[in-house]
N, C-alpha and C. Protein backbone atom coordinates (compact mmCIF):
# COMPACT_ATOMS: atom_id res chain seq x y z
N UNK A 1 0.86 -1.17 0.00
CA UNK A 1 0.00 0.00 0.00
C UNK A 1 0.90 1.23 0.00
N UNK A 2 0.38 2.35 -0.95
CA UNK A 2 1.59 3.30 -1.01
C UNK A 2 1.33 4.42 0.34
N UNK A 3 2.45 5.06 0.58
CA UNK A 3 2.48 5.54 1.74
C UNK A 3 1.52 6.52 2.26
N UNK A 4 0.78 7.18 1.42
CA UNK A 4 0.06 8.36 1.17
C UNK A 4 -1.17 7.47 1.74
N UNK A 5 -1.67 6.46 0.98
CA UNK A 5 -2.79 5.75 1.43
C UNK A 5 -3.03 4.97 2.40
N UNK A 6 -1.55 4.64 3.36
CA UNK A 6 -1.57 4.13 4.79
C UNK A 6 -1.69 5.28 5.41
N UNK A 7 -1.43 6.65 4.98
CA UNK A 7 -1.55 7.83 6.34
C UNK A 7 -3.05 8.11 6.16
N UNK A 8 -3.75 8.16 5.46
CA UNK A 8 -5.13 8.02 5.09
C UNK A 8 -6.14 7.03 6.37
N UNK A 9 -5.43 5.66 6.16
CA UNK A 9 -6.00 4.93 6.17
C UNK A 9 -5.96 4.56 8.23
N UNK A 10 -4.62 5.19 8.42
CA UNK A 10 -4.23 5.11 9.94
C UNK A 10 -5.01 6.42 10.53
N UNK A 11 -5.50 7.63 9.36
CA UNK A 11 -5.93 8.37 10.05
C UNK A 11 -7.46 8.39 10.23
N UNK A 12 -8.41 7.51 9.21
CA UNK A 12 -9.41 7.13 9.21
C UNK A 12 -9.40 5.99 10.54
N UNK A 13 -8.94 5.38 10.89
CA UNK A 13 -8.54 4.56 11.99
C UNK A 13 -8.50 5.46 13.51
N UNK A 14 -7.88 6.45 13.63
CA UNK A 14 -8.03 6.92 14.51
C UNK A 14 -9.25 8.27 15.27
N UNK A 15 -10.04 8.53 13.50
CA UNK A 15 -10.97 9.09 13.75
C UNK A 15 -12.59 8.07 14.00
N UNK A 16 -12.16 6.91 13.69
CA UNK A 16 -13.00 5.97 13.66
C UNK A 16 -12.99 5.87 15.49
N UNK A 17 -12.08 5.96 16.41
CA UNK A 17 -12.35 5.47 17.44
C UNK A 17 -12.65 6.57 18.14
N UNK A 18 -13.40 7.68 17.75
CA UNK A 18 -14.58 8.36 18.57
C UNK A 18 -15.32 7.85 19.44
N UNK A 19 -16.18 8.82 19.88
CA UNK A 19 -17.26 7.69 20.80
C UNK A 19 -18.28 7.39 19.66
N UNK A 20 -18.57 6.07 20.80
CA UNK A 20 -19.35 4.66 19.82
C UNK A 20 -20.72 5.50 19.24
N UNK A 21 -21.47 4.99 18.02
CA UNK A 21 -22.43 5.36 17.76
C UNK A 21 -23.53 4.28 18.15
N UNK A 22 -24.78 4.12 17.52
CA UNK A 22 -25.63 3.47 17.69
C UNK A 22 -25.29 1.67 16.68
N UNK A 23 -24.68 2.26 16.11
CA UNK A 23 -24.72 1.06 15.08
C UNK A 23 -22.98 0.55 15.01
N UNK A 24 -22.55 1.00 16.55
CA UNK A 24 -21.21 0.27 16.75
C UNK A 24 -21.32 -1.26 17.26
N UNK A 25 -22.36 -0.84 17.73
CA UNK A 25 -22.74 -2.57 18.49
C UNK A 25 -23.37 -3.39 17.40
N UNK A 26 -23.57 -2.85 16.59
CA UNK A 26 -23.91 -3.72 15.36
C UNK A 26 -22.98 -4.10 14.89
N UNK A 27 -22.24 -3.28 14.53
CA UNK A 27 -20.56 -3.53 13.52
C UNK A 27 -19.86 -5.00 14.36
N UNK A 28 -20.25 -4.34 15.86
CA UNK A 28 -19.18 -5.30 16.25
C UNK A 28 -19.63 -6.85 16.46
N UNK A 29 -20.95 -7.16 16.30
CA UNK A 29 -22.06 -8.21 16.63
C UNK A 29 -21.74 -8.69 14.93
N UNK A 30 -21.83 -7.89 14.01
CA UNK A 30 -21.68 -8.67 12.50
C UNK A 30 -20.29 -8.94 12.28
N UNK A 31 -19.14 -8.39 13.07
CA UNK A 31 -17.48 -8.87 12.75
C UNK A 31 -17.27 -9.96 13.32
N UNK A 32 -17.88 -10.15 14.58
CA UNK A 32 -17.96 -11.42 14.71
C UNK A 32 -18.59 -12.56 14.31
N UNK A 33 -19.79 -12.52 13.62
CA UNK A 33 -20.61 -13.21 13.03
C UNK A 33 -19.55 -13.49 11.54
N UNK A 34 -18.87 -12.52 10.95
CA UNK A 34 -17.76 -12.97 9.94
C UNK A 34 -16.73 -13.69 10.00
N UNK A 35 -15.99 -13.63 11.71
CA UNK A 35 -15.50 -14.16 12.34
C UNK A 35 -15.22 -15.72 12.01
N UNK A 36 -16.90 -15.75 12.43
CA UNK A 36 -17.57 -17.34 13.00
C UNK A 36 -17.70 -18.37 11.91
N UNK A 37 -18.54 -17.40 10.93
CA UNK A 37 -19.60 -17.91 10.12
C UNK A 37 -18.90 -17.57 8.91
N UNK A 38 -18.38 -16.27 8.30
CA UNK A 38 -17.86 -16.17 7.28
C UNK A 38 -18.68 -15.03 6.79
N UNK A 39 -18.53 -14.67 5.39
CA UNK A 39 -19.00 -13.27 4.90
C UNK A 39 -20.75 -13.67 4.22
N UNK A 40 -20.79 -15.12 3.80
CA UNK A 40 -21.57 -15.29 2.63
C UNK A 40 -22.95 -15.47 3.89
N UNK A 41 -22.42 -16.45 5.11
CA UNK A 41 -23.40 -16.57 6.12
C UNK A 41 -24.11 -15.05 7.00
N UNK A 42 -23.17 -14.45 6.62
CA UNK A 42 -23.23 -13.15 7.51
C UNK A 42 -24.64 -12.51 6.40
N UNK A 43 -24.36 -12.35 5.26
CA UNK A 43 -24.76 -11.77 4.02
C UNK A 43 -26.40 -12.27 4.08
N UNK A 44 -26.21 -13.64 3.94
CA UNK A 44 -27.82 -14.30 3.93
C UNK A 44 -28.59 -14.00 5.49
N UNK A 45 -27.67 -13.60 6.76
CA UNK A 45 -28.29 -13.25 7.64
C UNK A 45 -29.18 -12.27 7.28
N UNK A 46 -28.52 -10.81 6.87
CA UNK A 46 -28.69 -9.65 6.35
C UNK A 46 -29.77 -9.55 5.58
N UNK A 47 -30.11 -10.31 4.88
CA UNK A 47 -31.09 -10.38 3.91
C UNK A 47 -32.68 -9.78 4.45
N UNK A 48 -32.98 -8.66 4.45
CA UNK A 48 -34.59 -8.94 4.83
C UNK A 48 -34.20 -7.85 6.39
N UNK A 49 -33.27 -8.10 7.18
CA UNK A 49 -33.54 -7.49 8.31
C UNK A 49 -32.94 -5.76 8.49
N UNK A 50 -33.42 -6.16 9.69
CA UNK A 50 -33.71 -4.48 9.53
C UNK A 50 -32.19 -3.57 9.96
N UNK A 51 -31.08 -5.07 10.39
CA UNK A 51 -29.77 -4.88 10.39
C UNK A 51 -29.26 -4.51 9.56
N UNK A 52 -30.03 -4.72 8.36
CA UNK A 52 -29.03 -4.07 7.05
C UNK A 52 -29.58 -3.39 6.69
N UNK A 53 -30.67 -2.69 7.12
CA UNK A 53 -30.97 -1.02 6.93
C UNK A 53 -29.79 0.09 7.61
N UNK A 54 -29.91 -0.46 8.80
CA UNK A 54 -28.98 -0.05 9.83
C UNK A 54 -27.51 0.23 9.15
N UNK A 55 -26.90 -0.69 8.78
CA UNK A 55 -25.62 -0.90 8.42
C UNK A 55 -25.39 -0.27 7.05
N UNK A 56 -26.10 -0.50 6.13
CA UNK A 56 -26.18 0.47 4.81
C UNK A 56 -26.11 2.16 5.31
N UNK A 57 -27.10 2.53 6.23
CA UNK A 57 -27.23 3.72 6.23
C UNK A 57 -25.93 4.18 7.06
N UNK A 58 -25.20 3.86 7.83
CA UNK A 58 -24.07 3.95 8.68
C UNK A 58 -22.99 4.06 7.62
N UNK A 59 -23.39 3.14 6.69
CA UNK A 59 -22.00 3.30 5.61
C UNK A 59 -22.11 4.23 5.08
N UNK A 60 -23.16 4.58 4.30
CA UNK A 60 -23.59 5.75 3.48
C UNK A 60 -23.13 7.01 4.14
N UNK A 61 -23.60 7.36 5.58
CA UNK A 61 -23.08 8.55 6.44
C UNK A 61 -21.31 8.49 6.41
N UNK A 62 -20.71 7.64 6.06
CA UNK A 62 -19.33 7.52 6.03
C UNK A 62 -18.63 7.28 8.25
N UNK A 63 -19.62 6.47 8.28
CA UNK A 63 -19.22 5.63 9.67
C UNK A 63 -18.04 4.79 9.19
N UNK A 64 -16.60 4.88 9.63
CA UNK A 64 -15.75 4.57 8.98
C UNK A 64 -16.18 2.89 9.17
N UNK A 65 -16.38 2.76 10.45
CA UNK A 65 -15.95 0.57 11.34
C UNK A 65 -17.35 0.47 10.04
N UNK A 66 -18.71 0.64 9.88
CA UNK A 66 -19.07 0.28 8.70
C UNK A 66 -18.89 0.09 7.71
N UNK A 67 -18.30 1.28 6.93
CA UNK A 67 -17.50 1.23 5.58
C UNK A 67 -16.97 0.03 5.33
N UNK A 68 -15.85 0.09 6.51
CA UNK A 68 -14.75 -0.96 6.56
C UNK A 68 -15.89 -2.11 6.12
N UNK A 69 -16.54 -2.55 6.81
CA UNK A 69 -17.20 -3.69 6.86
C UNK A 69 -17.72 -4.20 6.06
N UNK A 70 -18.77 -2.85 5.75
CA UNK A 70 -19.38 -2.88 3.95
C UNK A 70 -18.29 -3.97 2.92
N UNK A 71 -17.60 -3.16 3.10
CA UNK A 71 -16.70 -3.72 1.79
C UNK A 71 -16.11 -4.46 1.48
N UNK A 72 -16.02 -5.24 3.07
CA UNK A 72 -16.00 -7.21 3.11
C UNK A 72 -16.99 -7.73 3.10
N UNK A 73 -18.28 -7.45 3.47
CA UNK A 73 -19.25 -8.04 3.15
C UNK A 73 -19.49 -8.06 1.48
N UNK A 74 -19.59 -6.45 1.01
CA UNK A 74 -19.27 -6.40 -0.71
C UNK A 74 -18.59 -7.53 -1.57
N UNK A 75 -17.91 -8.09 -1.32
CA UNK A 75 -16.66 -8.98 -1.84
C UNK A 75 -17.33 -10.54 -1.52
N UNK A 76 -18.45 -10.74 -1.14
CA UNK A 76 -18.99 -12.03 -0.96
C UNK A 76 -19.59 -12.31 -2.40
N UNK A 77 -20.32 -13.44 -1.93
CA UNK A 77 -20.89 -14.10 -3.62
C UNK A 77 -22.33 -13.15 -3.50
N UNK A 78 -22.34 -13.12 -5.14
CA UNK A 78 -23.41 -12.32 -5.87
C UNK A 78 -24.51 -12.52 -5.10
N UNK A 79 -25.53 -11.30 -4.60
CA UNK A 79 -26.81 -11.49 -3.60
C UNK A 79 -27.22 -10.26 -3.80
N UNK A 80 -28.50 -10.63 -3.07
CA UNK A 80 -28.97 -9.02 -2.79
C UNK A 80 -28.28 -8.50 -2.10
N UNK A 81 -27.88 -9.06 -0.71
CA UNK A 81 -27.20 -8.59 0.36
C UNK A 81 -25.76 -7.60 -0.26
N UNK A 82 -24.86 -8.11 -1.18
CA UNK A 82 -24.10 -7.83 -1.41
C UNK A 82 -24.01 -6.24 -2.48
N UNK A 83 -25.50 -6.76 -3.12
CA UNK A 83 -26.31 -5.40 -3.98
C UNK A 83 -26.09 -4.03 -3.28
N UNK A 84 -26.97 -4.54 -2.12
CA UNK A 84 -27.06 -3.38 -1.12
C UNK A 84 -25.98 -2.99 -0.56
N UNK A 85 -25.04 -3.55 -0.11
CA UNK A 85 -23.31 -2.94 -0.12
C UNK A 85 -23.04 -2.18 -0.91
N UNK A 86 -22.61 -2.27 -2.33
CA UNK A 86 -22.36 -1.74 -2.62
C UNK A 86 -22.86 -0.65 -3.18
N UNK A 87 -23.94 -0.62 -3.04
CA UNK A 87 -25.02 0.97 -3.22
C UNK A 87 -24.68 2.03 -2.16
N UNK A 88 -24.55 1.41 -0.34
CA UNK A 88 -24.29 1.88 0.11
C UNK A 88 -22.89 2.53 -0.09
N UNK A 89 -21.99 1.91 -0.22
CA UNK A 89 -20.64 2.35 -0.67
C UNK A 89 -20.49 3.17 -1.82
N UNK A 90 -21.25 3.28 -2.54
CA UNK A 90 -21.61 4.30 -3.66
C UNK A 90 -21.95 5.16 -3.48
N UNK A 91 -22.57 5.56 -2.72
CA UNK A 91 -22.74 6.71 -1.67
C UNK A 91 -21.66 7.55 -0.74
N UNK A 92 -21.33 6.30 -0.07
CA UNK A 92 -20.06 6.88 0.68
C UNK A 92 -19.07 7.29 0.03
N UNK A 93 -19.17 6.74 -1.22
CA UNK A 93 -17.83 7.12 -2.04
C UNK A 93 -17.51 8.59 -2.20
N UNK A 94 -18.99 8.89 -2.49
CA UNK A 94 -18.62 10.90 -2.61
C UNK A 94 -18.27 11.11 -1.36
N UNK A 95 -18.94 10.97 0.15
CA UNK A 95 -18.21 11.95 1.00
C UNK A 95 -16.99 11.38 1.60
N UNK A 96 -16.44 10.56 1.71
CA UNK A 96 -15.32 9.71 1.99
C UNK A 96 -13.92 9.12 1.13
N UNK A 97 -14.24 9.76 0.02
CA UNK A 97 -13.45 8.99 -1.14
C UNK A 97 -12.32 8.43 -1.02
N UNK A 98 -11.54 8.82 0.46
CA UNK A 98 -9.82 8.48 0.42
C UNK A 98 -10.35 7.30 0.88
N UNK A 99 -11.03 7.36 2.23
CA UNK A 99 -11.13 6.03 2.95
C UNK A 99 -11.71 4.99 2.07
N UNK A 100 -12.61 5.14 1.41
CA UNK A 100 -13.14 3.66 0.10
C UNK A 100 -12.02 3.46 -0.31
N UNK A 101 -11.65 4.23 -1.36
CA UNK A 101 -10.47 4.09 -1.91
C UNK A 101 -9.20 3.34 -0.95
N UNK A 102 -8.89 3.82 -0.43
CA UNK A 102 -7.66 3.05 0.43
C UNK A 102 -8.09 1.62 0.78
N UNK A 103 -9.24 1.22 0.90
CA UNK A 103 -9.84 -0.04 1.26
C UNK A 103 -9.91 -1.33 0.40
N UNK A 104 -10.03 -0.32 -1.02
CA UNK A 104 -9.85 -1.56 -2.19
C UNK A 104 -9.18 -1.83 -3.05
N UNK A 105 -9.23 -2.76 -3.64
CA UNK A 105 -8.19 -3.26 -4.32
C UNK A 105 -7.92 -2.51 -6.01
N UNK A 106 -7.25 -2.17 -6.60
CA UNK A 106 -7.50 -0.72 -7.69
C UNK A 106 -8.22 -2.01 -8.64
N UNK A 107 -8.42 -3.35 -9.07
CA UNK A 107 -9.54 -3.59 -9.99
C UNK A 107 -10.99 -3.51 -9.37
N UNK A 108 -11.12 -3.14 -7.78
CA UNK A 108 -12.30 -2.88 -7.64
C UNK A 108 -12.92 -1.48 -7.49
N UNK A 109 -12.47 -0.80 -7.86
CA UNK A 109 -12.45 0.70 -7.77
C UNK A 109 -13.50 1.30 -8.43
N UNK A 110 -13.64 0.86 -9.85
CA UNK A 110 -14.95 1.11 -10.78
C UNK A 110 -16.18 0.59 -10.82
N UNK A 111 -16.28 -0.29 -9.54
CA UNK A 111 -17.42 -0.98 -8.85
C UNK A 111 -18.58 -0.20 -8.34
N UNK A 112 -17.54 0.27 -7.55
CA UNK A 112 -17.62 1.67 -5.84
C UNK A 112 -17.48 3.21 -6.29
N UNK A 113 -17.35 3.48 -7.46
CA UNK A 113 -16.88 4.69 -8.23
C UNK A 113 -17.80 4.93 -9.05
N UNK A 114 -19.27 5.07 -8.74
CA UNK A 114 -20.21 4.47 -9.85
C UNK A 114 -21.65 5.29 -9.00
N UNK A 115 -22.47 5.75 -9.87
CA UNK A 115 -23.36 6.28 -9.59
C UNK A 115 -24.35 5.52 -8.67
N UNK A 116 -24.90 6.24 -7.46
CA UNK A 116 -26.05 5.34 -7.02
C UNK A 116 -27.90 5.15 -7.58
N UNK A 117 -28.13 3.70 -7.71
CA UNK A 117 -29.45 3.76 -8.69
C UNK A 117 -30.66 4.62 -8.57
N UNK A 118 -30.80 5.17 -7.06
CA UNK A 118 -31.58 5.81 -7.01
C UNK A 118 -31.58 7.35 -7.01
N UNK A 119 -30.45 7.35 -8.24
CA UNK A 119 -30.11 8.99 -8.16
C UNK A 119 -31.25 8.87 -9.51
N UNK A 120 -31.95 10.54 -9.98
CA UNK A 120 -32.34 10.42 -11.17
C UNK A 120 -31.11 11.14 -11.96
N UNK A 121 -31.77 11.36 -13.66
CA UNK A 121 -30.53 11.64 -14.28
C UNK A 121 -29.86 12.65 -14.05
N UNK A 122 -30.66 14.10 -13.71
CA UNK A 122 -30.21 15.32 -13.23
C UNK A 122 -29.59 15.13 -12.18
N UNK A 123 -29.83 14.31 -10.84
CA UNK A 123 -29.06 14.17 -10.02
C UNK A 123 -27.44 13.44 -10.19
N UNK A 124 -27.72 12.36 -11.02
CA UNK A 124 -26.61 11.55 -11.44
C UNK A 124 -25.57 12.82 -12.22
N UNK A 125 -25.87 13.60 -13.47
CA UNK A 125 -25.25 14.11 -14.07
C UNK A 125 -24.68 14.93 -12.26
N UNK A 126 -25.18 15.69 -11.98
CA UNK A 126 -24.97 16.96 -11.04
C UNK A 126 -23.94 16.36 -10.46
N UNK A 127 -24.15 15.16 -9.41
CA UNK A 127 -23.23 14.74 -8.15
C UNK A 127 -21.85 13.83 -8.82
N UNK A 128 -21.89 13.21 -9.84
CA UNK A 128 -20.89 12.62 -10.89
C UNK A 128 -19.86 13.98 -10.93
N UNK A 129 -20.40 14.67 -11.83
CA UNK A 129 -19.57 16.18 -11.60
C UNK A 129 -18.63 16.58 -10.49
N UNK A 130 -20.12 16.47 -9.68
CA UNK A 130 -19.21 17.40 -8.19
C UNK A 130 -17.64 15.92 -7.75
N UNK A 131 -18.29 14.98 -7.59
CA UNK A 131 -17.14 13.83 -7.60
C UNK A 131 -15.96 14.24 -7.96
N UNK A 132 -16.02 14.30 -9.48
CA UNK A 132 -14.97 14.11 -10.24
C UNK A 132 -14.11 15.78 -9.77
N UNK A 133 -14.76 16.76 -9.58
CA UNK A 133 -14.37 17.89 -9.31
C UNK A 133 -13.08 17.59 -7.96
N UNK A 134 -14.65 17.04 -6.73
CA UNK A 134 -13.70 16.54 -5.48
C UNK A 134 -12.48 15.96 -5.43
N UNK A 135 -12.30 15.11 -6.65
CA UNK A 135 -10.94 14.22 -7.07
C UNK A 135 -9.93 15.27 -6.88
N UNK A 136 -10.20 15.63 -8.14
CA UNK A 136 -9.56 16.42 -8.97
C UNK A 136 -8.75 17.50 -8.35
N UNK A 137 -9.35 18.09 -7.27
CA UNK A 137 -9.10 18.98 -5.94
C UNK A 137 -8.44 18.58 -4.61
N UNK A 138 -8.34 17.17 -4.88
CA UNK A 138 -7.52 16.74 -3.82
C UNK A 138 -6.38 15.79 -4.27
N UNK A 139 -5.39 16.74 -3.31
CA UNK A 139 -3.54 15.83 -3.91
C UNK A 139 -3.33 14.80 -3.87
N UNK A 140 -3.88 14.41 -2.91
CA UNK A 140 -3.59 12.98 -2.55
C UNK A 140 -4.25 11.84 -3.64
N UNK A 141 -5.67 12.21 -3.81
CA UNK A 141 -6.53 11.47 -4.50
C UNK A 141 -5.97 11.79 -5.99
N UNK A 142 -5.54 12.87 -6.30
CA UNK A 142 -5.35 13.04 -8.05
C UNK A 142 -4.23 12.35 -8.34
N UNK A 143 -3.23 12.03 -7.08
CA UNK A 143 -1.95 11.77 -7.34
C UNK A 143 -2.05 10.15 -7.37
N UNK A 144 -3.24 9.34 -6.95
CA UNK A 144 -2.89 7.86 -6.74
C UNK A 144 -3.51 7.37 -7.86
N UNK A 145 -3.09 5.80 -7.84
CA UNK A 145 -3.86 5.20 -9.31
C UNK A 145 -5.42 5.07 -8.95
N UNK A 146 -5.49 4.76 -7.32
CA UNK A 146 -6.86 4.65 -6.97
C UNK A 146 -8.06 5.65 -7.57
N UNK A 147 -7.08 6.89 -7.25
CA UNK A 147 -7.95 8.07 -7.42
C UNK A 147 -8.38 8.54 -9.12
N UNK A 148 -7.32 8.50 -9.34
CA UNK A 148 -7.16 8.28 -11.37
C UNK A 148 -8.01 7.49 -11.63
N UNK A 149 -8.44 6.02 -11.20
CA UNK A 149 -9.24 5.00 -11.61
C UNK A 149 -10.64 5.39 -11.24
N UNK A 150 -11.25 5.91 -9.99
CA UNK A 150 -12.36 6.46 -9.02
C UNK A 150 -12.54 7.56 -10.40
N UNK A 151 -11.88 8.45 -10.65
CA UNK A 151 -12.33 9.62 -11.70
C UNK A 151 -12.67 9.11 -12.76
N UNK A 152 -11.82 8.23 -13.76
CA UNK A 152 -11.80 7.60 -15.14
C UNK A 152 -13.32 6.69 -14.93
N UNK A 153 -13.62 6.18 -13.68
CA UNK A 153 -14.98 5.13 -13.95
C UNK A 153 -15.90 6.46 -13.57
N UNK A 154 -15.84 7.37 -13.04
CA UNK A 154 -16.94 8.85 -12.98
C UNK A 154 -16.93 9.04 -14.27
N UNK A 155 -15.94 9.55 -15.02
CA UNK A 155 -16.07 9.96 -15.73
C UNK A 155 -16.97 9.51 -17.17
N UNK A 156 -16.48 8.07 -17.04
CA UNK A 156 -17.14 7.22 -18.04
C UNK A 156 -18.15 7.22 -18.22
N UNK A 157 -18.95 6.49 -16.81
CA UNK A 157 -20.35 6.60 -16.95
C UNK A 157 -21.08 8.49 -17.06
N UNK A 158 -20.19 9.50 -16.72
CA UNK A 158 -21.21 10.94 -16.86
C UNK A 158 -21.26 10.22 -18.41
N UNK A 159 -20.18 10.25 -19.34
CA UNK A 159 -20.12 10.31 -20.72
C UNK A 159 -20.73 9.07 -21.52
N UNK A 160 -21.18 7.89 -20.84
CA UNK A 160 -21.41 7.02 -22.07
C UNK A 160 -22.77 5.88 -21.22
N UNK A 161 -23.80 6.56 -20.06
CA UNK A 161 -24.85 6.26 -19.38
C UNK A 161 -25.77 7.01 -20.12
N UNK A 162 -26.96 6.78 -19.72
CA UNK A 162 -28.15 7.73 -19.80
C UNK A 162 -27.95 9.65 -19.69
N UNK A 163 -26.96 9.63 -18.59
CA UNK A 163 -26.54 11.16 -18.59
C UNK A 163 -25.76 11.71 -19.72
N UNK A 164 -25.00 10.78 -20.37
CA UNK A 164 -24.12 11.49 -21.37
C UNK A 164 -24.79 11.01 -22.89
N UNK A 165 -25.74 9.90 -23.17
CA UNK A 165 -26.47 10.25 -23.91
C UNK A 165 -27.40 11.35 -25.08
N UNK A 166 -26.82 11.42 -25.78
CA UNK A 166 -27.41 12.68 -26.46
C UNK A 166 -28.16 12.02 -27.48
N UNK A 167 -29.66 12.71 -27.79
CA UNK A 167 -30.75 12.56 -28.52
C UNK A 167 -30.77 12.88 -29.69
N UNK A 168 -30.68 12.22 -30.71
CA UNK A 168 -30.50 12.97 -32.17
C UNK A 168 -31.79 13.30 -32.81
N UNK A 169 -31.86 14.20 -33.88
CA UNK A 169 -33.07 14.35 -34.38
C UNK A 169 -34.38 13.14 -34.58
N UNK A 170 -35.56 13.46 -34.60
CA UNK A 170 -36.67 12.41 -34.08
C UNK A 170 -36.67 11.68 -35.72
N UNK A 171 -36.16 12.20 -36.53
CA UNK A 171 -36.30 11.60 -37.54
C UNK A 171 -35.11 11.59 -39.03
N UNK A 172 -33.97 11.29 -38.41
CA UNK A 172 -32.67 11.54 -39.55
C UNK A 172 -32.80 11.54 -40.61
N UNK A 173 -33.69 10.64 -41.76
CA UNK A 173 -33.99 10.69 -42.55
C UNK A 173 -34.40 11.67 -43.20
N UNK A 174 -35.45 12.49 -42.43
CA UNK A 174 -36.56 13.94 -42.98
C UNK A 174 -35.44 15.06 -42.56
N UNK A 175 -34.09 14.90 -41.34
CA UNK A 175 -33.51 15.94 -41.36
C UNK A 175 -32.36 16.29 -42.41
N UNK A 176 -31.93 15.20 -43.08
CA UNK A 176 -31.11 15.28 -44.05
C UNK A 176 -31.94 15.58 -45.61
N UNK A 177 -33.37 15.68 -45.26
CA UNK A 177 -34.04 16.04 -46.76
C UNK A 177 -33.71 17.65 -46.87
């Protein structure tokens, strides 16, 4: 890990051990359940309860011990459970970007770097933007491959999704008459 992204990552670590929130005793009740059971058992727990409302929305707020967590649970086999990870983390990605980033591995970067579904298009175009701006504005992030990769998959989808889509005349034929 390059050095820039362990001081990141030690300093997300030490802001993480604030006082506990509500959904610390969760974190720490599902690390052990990963512990025990593993990620995929943990995942099918998740399914349906109201623990993984909890835990999504903790990630989303950029609760770091969630994040963290998110994104081992993320890395399990294909599920809903795992759906919902990474939506949440799609989220977090805008206000947190070093800490995601430092967490994954750079082929998973354009996973987590990716619009969330329940943005609409105006929103998607708008907050894609502001993203790529946020990158772009920070040294650390412009300077790593993580961060280069986090922008290049923003960037992609503003330009070649529904948002970067452009509408051509309703009828090419009659416009070239």
């Amino acid at each position: 890990m390059p050095l820039k992204l362990l001081i990141v990552v030690v300093v997300a670590a030490a802001v993480s051990s604030a006082p506990a929130t509500a959904s610390d005793a969760l974190v720490v009740d599902l690390e052990q359940r990963v512990s025990a059971q593993g990620v995929d058992k943990v995942n099918e727990y998740l399914i349906g309860s109201f623990a993984m409302v909890t835990l999504n929305d903790s990630t989303a707020r950029c609760e770091l011990p969630a994040v963290s967590l998110s994104i081992q649970l993320a890395r399990g086999s294909r599920s809903k459970a795992v759906d919902a990870h990474r939506e949440a983390l799609r989220a977090a990605a805008g206000s947190c970007t070093g800490f995601v980033l430092a967490l994954l591995s750079p082929k998973e970067v354009p996973t987590f770097c990716a619009s969330v579904s329940s943005w609409t298009v105006t929103q998607m175009a708008r907050e894609l933007r502001r993203r790529i701006r946020s990158i772009e504005a920070d040294e650390l992030l412009r300077s790593t491959q993580r961060g280069k990769a986090c922008r290049a998959a923003y960037l992609y989808e503003l330009n070649n999704t529904r948002v970067g889509l452009r509408v051509g005349p309703a009828n090419s034929a009659a416009a070239s008459r």
